[in-house]
C-alpha atoms as a PDB file:
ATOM      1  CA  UNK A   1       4.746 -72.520 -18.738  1.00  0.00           C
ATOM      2  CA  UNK A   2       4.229 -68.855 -17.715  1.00  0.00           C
ATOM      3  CA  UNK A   3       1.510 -69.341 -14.888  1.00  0.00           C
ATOM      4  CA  UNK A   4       3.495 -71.516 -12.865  1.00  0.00           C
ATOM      5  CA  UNK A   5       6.464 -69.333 -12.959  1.00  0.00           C
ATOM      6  CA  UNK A   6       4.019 -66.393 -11.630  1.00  0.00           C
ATOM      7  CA  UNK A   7       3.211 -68.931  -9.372  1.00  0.00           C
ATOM      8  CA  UNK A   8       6.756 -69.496  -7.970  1.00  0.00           C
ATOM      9  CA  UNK A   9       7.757 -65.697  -8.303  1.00  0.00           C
ATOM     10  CA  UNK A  10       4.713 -64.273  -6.475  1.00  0.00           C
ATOM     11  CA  UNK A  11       5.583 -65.511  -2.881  1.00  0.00           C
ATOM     12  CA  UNK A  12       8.819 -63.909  -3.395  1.00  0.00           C
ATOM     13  CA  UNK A  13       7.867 -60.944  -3.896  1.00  0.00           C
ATOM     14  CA  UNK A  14       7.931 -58.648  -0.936  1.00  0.00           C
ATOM     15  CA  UNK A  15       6.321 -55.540  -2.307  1.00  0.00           C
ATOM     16  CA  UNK A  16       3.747 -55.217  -3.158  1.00  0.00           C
ATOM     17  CA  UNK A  17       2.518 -58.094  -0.776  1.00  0.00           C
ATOM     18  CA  UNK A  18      -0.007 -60.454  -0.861  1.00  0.00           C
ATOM     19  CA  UNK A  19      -0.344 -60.822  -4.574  1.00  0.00           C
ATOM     20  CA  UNK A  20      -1.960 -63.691  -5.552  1.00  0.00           C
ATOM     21  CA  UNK A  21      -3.565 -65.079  -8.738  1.00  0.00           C
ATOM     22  CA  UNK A  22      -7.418 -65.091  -8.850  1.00  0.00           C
ATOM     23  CA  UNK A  23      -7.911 -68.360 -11.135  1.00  0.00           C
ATOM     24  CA  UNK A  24     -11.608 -66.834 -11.451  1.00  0.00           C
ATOM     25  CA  UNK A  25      -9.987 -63.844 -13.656  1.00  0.00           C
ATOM     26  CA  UNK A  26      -7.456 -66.332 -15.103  1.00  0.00           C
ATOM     27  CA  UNK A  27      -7.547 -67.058 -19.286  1.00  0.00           C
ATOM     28  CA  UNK A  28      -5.671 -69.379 -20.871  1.00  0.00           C
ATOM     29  CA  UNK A  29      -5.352 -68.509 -24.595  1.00  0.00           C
ATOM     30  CA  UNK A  30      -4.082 -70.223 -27.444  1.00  0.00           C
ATOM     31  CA  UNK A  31      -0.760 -68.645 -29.109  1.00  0.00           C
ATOM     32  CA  UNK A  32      -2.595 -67.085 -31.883  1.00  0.00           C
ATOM     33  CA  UNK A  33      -4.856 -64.824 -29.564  1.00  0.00           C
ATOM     34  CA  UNK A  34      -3.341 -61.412 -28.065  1.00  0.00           C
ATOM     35  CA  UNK A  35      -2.812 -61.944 -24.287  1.00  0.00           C
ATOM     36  CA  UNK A  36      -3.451 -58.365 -21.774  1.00  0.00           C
ATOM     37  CA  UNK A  37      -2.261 -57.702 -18.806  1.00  0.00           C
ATOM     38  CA  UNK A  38      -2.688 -53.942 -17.248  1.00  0.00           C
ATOM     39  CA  UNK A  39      -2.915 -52.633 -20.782  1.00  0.00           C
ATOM     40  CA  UNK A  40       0.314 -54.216 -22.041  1.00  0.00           C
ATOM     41  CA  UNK A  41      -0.336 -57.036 -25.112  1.00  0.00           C
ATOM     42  CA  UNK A  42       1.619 -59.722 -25.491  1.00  0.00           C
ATOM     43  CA  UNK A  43       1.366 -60.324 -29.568  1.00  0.00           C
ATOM     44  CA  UNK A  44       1.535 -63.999 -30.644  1.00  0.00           C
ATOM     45  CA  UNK A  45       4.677 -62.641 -32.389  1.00  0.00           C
ATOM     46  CA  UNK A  46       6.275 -62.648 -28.509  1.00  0.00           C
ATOM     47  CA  UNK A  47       6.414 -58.851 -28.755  1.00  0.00           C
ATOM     48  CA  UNK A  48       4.857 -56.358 -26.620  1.00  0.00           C
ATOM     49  CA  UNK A  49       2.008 -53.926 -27.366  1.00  0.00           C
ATOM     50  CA  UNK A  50       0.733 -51.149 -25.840  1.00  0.00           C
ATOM     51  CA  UNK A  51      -3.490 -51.973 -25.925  1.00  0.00           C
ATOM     52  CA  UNK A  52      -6.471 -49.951 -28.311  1.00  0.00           C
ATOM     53  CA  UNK A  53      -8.010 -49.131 -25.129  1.00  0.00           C
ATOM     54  CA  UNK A  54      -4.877 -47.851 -23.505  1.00  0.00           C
ATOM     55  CA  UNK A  55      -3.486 -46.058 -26.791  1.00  0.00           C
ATOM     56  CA  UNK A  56      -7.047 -44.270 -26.937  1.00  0.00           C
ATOM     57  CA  UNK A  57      -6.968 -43.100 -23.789  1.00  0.00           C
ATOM     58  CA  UNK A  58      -3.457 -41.273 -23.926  1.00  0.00           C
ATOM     59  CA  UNK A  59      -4.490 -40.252 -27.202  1.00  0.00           C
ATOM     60  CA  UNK A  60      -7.315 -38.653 -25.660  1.00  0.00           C
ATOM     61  CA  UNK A  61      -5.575 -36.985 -22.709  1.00  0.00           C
ATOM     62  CA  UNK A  62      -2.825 -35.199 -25.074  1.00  0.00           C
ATOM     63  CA  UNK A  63      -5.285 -33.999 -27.428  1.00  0.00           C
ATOM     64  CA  UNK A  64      -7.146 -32.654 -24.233  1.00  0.00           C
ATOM     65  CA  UNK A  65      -3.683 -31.196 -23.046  1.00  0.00           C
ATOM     66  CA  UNK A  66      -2.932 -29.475 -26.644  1.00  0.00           C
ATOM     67  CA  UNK A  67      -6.831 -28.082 -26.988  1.00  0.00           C
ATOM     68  CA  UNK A  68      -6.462 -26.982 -23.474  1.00  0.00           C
ATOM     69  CA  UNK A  69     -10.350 -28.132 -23.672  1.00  0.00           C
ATOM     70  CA  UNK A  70     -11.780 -30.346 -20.381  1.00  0.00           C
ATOM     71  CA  UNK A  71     -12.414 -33.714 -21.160  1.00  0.00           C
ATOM     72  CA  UNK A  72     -16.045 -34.523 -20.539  1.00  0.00           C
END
């Protein structure tokens, strides 16, 4: 299972340190729901997504940077 090999890898790690999982934060989804982490989607195909929220928000900031308007 995924968690416990986050669990294993994260006292490796040496930067950036002191990671640690915060099991109040922590879902556990079935296969058929999307799983998120910083933005990224994990589709219950197995393949990675780039998230609405995320996709919005660059869409935003290039139609800001092609307007050359401010973004309010």
């Amino acid at each position: 299972m995924i968690e416990q090999e986050v669990k294993r890898a994260l006292p490796r790690l040496t930067l950036p340190g002191g990671l640690r999982i915060n099991d109040v934060k922590t879902r556990r989804n079935s296969k058929k729901g999307a799983r998120q982490v910083t933005g990224i989607v994990l589709g219950s195909d197995g393949n990675t997504y780039v998230g609405r929220h995320l996709k919005r928000r660059v869409r935003s900031q290039v139609h800001h940077l092609e307007t050359g308007s401010e973004r309010t």
